[in-house]
N, C-alpha and C. Protein backbone atom coordinates (compact mmCIF):
# COMPACT_ATOMS: atom_id res chain seq x y z
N UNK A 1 -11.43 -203.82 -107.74
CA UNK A 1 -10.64 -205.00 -107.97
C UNK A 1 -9.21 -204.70 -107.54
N UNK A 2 -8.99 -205.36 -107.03
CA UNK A 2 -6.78 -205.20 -105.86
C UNK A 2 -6.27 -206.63 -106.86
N UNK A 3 -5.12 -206.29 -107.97
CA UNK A 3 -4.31 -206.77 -108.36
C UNK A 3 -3.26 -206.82 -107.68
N UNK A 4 -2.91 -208.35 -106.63
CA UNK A 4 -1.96 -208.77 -105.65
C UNK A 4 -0.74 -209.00 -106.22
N UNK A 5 0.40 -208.43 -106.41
CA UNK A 5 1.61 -208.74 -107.25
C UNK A 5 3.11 -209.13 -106.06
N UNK A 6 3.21 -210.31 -105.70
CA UNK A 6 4.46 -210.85 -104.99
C UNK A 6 5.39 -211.38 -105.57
N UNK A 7 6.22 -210.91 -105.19
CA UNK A 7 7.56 -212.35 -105.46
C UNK A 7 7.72 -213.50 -104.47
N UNK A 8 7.50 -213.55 -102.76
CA UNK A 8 7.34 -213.91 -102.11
C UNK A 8 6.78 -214.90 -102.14
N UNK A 9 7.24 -215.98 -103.38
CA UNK A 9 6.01 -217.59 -103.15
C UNK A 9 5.07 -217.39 -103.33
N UNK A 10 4.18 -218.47 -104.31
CA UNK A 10 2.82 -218.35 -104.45
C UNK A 10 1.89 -218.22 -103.38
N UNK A 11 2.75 -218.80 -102.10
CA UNK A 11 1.68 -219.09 -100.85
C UNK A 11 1.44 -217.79 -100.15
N UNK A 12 2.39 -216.42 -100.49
CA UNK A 12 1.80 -215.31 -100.19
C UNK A 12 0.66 -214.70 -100.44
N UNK A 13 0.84 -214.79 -102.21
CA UNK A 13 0.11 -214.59 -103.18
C UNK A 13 -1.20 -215.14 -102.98
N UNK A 14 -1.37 -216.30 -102.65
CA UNK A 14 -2.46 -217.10 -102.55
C UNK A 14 -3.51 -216.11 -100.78
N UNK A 15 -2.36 -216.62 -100.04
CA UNK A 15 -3.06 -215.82 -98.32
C UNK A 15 -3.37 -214.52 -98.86
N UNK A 16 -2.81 -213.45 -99.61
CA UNK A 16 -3.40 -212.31 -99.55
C UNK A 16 -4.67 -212.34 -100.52
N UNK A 17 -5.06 -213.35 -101.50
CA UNK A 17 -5.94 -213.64 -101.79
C UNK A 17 -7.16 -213.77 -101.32
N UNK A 18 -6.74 -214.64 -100.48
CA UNK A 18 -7.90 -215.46 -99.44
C UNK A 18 -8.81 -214.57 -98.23
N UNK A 19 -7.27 -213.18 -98.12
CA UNK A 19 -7.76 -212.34 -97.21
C UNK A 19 -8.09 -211.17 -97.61
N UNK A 20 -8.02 -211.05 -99.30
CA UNK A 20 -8.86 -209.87 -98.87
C UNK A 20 -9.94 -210.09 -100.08
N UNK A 21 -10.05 -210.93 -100.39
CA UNK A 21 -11.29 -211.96 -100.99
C UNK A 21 -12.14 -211.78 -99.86
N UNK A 22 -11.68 -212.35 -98.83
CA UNK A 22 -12.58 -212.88 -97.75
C UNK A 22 -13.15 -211.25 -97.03
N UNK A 23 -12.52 -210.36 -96.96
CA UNK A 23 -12.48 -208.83 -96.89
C UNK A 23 -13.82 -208.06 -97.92
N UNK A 24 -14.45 -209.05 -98.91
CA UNK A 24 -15.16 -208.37 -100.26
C UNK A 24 -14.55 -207.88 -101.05
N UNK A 25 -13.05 -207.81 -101.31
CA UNK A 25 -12.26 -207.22 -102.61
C UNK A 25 -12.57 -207.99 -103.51
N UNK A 26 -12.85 -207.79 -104.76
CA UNK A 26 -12.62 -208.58 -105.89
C UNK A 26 -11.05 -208.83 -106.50
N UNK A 27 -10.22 -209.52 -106.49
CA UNK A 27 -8.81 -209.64 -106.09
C UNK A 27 -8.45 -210.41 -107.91
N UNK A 28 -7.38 -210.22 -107.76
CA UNK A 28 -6.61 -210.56 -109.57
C UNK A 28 -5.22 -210.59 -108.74
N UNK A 29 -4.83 -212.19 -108.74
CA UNK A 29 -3.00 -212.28 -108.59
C UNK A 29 -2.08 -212.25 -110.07
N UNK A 30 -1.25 -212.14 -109.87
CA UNK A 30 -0.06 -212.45 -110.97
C UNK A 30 1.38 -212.21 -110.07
N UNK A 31 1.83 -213.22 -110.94
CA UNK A 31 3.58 -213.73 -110.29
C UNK A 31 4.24 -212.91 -110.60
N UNK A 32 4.34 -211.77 -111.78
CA UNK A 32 5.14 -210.82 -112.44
C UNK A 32 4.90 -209.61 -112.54
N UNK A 33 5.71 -208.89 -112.74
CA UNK A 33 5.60 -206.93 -113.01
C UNK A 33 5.06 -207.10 -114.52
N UNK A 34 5.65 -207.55 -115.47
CA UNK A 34 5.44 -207.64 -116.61
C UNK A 34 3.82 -208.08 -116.83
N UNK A 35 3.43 -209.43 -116.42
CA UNK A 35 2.07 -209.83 -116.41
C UNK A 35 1.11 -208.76 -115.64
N UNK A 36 1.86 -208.06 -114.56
CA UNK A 36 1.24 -206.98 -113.92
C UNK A 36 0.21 -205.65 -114.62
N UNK A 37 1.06 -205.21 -115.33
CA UNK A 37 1.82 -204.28 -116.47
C UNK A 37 0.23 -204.68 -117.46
N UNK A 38 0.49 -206.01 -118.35
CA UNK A 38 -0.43 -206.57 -119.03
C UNK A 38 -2.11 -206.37 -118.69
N UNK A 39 -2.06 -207.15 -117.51
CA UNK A 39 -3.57 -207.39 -116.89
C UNK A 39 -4.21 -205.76 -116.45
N UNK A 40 -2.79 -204.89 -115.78
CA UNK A 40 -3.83 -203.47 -115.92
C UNK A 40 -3.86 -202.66 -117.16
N UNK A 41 -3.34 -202.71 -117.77
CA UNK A 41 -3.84 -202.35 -119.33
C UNK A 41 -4.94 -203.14 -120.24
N UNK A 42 -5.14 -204.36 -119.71
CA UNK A 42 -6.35 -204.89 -120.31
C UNK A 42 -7.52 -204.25 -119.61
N UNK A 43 -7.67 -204.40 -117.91
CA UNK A 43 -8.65 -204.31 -117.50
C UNK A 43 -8.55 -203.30 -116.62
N UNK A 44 -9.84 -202.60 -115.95
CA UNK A 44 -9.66 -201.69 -114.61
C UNK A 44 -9.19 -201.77 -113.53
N UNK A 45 -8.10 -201.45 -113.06
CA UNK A 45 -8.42 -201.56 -111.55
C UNK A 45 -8.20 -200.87 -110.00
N UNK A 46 -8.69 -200.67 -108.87
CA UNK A 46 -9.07 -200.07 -108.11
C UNK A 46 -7.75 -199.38 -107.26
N UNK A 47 -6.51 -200.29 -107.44
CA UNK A 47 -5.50 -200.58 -106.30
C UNK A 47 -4.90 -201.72 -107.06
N UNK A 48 -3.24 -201.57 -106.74
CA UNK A 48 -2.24 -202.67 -106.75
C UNK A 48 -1.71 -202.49 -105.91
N UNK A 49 -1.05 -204.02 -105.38
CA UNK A 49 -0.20 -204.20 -104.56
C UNK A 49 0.72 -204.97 -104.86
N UNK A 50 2.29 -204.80 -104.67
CA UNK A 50 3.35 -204.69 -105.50
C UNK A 50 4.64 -205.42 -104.70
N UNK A 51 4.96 -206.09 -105.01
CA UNK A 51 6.34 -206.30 -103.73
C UNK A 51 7.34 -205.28 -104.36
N UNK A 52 8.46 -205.20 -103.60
CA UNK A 52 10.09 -204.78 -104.38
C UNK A 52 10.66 -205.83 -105.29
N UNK A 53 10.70 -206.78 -104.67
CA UNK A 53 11.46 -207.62 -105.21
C UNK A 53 10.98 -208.97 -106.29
N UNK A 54 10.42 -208.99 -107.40
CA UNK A 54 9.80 -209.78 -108.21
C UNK A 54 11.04 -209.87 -109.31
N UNK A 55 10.18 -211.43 -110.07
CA UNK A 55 11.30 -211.58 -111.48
C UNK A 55 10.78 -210.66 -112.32
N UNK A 56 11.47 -210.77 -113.58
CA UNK A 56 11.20 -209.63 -114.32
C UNK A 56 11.66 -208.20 -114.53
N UNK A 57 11.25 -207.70 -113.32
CA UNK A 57 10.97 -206.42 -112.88
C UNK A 57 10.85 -205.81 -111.18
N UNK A 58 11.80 -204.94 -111.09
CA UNK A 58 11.18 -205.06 -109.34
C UNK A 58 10.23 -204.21 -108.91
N UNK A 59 9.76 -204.07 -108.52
CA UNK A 59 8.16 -203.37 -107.76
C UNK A 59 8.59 -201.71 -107.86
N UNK A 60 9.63 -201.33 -108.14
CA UNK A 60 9.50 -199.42 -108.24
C UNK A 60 9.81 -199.78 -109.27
N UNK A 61 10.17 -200.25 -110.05
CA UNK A 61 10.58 -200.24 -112.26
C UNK A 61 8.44 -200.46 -112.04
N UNK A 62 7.82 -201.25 -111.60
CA UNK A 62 6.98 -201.73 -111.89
C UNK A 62 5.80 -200.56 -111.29
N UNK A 63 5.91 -200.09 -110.33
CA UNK A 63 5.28 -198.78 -109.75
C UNK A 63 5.50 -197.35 -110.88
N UNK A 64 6.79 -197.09 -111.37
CA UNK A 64 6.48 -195.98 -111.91
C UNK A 64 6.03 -196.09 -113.62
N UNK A 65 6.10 -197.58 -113.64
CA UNK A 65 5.19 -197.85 -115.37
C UNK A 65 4.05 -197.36 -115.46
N UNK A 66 3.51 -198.31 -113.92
CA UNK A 66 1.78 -198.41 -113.64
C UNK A 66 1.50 -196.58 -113.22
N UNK A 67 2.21 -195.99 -112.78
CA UNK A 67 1.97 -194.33 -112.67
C UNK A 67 2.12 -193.57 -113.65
N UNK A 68 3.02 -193.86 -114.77
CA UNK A 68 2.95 -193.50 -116.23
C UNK A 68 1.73 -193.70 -117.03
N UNK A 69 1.25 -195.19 -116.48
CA UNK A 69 -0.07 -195.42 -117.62
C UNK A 69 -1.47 -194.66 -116.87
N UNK A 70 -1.46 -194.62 -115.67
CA UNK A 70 -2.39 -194.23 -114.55
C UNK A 70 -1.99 -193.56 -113.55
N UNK A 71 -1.59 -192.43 -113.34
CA UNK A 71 -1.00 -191.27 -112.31
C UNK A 71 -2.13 -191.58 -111.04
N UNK A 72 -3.42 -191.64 -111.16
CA UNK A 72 -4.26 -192.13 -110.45
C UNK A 72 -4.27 -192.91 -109.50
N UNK A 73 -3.65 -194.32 -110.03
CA UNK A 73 -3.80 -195.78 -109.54
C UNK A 73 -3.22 -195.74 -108.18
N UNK A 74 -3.84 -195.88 -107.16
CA UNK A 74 -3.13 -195.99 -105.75
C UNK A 74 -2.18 -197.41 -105.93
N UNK A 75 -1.49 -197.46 -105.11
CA UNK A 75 -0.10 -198.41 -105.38
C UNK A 75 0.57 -198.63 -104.10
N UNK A 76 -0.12 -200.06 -103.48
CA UNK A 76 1.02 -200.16 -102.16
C UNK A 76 2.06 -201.27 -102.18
N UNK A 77 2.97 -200.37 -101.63
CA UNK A 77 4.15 -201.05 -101.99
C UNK A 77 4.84 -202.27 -100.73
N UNK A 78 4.74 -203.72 -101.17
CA UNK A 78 5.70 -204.58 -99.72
C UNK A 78 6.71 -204.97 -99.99
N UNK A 79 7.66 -205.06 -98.86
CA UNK A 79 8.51 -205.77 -98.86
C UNK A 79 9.49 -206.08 -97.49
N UNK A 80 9.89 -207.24 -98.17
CA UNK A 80 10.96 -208.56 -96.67
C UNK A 80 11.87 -207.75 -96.30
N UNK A 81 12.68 -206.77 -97.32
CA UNK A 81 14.02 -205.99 -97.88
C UNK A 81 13.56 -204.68 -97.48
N UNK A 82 12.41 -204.36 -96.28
CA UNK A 82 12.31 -203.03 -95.73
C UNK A 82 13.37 -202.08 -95.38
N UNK A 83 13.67 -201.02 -96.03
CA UNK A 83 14.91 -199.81 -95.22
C UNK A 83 14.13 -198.45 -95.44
N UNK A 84 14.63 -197.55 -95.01
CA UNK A 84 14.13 -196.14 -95.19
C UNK A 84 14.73 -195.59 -96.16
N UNK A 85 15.52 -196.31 -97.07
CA UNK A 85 15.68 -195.64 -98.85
C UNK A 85 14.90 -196.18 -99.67
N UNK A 86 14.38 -196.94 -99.48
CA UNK A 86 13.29 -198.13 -100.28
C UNK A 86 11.83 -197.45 -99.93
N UNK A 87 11.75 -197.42 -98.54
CA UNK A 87 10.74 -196.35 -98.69
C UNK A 87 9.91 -195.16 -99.22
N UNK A 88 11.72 -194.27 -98.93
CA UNK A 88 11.43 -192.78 -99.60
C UNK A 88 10.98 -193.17 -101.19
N UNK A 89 11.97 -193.88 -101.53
CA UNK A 89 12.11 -194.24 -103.00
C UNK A 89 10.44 -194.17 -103.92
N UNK A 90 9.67 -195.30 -102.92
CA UNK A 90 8.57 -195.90 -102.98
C UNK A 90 7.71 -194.75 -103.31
N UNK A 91 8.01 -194.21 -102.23
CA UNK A 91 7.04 -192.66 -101.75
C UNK A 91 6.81 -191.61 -102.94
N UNK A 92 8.67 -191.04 -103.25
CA UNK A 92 8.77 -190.58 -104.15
C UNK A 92 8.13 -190.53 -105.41
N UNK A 93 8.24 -192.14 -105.98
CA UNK A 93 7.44 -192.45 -106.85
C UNK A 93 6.27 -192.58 -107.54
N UNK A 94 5.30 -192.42 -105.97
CA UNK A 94 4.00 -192.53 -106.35
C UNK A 94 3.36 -193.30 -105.58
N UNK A 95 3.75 -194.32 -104.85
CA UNK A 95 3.51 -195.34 -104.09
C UNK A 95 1.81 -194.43 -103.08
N UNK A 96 0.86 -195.04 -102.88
CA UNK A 96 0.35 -194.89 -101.85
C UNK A 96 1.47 -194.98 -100.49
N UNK A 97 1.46 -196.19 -100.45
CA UNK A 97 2.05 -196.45 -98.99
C UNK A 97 2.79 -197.89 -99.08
N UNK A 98 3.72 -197.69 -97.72
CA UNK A 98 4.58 -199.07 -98.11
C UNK A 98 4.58 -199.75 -96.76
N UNK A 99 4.58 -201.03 -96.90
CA UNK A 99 4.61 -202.02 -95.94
C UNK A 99 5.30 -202.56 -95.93
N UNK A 100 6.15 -203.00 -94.99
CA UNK A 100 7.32 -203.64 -94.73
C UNK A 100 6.73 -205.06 -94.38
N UNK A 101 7.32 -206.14 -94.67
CA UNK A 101 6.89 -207.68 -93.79
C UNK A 101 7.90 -207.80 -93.04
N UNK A 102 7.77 -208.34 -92.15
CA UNK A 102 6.17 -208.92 -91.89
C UNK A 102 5.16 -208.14 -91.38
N UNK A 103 3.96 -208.39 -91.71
CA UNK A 103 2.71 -207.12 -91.46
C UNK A 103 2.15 -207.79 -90.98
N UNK A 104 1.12 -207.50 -89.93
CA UNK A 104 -0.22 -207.70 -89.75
C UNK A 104 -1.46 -207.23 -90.82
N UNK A 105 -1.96 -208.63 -90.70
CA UNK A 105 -3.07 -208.73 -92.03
C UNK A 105 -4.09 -207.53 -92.01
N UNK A 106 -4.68 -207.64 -90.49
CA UNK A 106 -5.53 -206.23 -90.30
C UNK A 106 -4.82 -204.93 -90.96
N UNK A 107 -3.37 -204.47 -90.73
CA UNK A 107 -3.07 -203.77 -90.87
C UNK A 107 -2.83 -203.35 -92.30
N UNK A 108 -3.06 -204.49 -93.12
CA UNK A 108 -2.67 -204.17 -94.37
C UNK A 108 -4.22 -203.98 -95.33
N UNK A 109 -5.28 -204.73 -94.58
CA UNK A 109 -6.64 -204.53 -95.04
C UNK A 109 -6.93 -202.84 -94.89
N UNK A 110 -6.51 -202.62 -93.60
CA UNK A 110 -6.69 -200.93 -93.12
C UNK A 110 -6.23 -199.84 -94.73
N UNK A 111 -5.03 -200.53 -94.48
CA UNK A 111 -4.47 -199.88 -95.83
C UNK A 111 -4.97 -199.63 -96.85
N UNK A 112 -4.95 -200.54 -97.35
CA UNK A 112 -6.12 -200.88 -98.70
C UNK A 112 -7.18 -200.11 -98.34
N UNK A 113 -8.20 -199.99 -97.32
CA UNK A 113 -9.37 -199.72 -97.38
C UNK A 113 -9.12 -198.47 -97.43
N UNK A 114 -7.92 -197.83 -96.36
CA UNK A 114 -7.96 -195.98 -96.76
C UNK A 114 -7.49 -195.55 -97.94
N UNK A 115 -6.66 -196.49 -99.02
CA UNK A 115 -6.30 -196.10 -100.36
C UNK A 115 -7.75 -196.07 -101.53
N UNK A 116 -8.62 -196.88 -100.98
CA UNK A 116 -9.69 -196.83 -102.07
C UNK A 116 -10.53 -195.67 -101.72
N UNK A 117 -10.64 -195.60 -99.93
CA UNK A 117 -11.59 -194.53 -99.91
C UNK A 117 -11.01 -192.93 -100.25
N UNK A 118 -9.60 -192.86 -99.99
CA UNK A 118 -8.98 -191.72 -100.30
C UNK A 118 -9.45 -191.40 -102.81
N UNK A 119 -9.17 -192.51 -102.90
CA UNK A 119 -9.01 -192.30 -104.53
C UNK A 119 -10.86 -192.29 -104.91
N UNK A 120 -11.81 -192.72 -103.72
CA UNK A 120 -12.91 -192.06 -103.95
C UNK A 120 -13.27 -190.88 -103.84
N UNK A 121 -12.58 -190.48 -102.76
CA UNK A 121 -12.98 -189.34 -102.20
C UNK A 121 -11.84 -188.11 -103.43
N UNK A 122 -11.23 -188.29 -104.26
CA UNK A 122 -10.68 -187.47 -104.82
C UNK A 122 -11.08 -187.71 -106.20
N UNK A 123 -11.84 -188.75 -106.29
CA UNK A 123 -12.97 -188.90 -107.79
C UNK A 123 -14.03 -188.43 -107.66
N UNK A 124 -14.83 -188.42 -106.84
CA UNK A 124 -15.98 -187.48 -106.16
C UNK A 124 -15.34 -185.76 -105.93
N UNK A 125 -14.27 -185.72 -105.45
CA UNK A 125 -14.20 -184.28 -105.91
C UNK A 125 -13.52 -183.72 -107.05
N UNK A 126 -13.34 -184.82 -108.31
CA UNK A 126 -13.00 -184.19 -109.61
C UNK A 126 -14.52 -184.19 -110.42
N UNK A 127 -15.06 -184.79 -109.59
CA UNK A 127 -16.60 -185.09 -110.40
C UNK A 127 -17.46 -183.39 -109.95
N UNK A 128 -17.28 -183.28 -108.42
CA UNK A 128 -18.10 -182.14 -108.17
C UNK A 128 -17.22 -180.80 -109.07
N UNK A 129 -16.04 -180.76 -108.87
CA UNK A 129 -15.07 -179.37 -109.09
C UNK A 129 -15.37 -179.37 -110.85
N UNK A 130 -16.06 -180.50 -111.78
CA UNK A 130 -16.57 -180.35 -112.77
C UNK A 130 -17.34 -180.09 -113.29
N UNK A 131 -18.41 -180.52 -112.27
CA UNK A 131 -19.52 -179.90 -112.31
C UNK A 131 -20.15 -178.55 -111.73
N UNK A 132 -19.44 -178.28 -110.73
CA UNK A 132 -19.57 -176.33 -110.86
C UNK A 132 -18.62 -175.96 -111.44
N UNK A 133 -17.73 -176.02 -112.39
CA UNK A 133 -17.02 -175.04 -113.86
C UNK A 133 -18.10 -175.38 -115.15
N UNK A 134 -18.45 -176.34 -114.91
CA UNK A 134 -19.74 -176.59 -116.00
C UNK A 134 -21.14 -175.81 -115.56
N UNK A 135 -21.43 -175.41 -114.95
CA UNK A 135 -22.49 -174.93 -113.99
C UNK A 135 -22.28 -173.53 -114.01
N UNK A 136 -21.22 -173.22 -113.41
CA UNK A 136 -20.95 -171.59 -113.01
C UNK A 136 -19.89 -171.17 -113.72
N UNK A 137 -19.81 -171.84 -115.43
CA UNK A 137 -18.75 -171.32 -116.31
C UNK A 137 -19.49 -170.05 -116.87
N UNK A 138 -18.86 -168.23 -117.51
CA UNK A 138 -19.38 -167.74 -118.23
C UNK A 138 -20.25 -168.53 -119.33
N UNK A 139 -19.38 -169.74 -120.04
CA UNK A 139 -19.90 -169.81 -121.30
C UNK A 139 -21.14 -170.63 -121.17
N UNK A 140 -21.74 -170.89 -119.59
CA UNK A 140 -23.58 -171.24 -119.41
C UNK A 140 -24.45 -170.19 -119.45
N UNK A 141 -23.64 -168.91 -119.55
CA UNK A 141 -24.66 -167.75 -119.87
C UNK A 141 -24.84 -167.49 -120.65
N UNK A 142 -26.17 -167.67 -121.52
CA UNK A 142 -26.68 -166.82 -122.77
C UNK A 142 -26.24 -165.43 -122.98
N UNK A 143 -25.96 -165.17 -124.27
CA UNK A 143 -26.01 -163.87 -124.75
C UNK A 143 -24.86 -163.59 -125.63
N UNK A 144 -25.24 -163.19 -126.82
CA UNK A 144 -24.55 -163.20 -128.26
C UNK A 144 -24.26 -161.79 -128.60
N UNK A 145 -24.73 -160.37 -127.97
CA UNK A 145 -24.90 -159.52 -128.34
C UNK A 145 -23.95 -158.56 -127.90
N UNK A 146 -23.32 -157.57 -128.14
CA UNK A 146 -22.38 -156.67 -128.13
C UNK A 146 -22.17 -156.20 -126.87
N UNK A 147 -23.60 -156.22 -126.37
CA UNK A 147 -23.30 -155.17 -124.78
C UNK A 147 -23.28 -156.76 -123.79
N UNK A 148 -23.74 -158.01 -124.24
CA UNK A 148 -23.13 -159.01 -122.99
C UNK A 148 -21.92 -159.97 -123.14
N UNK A 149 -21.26 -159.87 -124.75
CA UNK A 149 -20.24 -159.71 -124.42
C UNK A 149 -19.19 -158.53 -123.75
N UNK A 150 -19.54 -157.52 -123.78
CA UNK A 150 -18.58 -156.29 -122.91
C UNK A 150 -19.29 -156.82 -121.47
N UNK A 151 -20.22 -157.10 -121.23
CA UNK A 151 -20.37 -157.69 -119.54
C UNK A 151 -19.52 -158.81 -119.18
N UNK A 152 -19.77 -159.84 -120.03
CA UNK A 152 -18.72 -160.87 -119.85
C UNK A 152 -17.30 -160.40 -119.73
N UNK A 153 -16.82 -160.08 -120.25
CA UNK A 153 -15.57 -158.99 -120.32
C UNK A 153 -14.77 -158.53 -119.00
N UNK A 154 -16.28 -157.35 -118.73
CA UNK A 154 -16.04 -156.84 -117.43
C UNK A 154 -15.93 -158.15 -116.18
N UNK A 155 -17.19 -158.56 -116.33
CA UNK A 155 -17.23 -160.01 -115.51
C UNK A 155 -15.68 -160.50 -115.29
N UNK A 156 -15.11 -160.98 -116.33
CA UNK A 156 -14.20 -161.88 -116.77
C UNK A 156 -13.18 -161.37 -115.57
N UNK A 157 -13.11 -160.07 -115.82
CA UNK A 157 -11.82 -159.00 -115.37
C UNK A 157 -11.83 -158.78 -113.81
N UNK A 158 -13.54 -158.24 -113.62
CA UNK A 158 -13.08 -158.62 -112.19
C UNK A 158 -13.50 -160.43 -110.66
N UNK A 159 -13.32 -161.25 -111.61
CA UNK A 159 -13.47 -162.49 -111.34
C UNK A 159 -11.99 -162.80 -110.63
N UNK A 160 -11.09 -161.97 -111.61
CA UNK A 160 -10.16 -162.13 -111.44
C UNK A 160 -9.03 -161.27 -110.42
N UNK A 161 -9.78 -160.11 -109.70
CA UNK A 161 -9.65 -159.73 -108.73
C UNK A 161 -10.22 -160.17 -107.32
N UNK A 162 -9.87 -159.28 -106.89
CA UNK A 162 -10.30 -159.18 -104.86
C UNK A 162 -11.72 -157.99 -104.79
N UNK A 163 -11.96 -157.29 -105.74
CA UNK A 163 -13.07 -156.37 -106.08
C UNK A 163 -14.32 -156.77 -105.68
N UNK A 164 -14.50 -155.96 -104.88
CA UNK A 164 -16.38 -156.17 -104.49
C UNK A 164 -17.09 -155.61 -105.60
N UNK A 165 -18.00 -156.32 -106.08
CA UNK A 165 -18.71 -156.02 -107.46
C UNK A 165 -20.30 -155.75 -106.96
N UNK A 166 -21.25 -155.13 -107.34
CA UNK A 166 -22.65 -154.66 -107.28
C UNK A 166 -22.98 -155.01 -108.85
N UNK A 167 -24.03 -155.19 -108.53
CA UNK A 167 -24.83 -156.06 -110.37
C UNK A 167 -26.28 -155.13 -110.03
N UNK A 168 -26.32 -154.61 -110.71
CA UNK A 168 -27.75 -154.02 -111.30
C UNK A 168 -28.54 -154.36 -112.19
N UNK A 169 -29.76 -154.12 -112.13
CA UNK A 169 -30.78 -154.77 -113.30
C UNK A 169 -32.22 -154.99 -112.73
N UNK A 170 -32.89 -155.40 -114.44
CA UNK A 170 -34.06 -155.40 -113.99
C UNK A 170 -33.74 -157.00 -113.59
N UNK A 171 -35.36 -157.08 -113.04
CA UNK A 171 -35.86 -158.58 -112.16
C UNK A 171 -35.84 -159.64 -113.19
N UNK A 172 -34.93 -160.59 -112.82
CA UNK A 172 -34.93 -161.63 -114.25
C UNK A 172 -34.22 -161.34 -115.30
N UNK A 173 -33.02 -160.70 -115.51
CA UNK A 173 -32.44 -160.79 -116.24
C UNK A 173 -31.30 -161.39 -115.99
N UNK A 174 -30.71 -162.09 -114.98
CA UNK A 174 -29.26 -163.00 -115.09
C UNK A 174 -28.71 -162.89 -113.69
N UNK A 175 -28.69 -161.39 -113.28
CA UNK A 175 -28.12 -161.09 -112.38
C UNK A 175 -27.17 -162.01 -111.21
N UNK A 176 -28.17 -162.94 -110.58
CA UNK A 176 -27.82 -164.14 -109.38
C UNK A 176 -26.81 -164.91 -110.33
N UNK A 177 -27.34 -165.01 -111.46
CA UNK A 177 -26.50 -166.31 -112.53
C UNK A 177 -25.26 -165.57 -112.54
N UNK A 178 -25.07 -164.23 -112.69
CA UNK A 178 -24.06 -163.87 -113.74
C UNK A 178 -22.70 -163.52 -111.98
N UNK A 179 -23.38 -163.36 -110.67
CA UNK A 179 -22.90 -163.35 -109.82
C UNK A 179 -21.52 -164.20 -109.46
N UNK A 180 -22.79 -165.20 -109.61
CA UNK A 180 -22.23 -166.59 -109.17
C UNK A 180 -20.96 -167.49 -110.05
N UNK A 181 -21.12 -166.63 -111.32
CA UNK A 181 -20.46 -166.95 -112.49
C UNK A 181 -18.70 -166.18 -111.99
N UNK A 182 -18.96 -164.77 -111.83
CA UNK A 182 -17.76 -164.65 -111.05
C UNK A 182 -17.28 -164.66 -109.63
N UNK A 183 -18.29 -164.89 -108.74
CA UNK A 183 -17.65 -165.74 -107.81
C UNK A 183 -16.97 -166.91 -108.02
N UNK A 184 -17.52 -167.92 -108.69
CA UNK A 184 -16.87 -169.28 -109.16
C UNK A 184 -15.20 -168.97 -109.78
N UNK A 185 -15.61 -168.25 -110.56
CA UNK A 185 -13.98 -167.87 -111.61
C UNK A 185 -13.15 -166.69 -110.87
């Protein structure tokens, strides 16, 4: 869902609607930073897009709220009032990316589409990088007993080096597991 936030006349508000509705976004306008503010704390959403210049609030007061509540939230930033301090500013802040108007529509769909696939592609790798520390954490290895905690130990210690390690044992006792456990860490 792309929450469209302009100051620029409803009739902006409305065309970027229409276009990236018409694009398959599921789209949410509002006239304000404040109502902005509101509607993403009620509900989820994928991407905002923000002018500088709104009542209320202007689009970086309104960018670094929405990055306070959601460090996450990709955030592109437009505006009529384009300069290269407004930019950095933008940037600085958190902004995905900023567009100056007048834009080309393609060019701003482009946008959008590499901000969602980028914040997929970095949710898919907080999902995998969780699932091998869950996977190849020590604490998925069994063993309660005196001599595998002092393995864990040792493990622990040189996980944490550059040390080429050799694992001995009989067949089936952990070995590959307990490998892989400090390779991972």
């Amino acid at each position: 869902t792309v929450p469209s936030v302009t100051r620029s006349s409803s009739a902006m508000r409305r065309l970027l609607v229409r276009v990236l509705t018409k694009s398959g976004f599921e789209v949410s306008a509002v006239a304000g930073g404040n109502e902005a503010l509101r509607q993403v704390a009620a509900e989820s959403f994928d991407l905002v897009i923000t002018d500088i210049k709104m009542p209320e609030m202007d689009g970086l007061d309104l960018l670094r709220e929405l990055k306070a509540f959601d460090p996450s939230l990709p955030i592109i930033v437009m505006t009529a009032y384009g300069t290269v301090e407004n930019a950095v500013q933008a940037l600085r802040a958190g902004a995905y990316d900023y567009v100056a108007k007048p834009f080309e529509i393609d060019e701003l769909k482009l946008t959008v589409e590499k901000a969602l696939e980028r914040e997929r592609l970095l949710a898919e790798n907080r999902y995998l990088h969780a699932e091998l520390e869950s996977r190849y954490d020590f604490a998925g290895i069994i063993g309660n007993s005196p001599g595998m905690r002092q393995v864990f130990d040792v493990a622990s210690s040189v996980a944490a080096s550059n040390a080429s390690v050799l694992i001995t044992g009989e067949s089936g006792t952990g070995k590959e597991l307990l490998a892989r456990a400090i390779h991972y860490n």
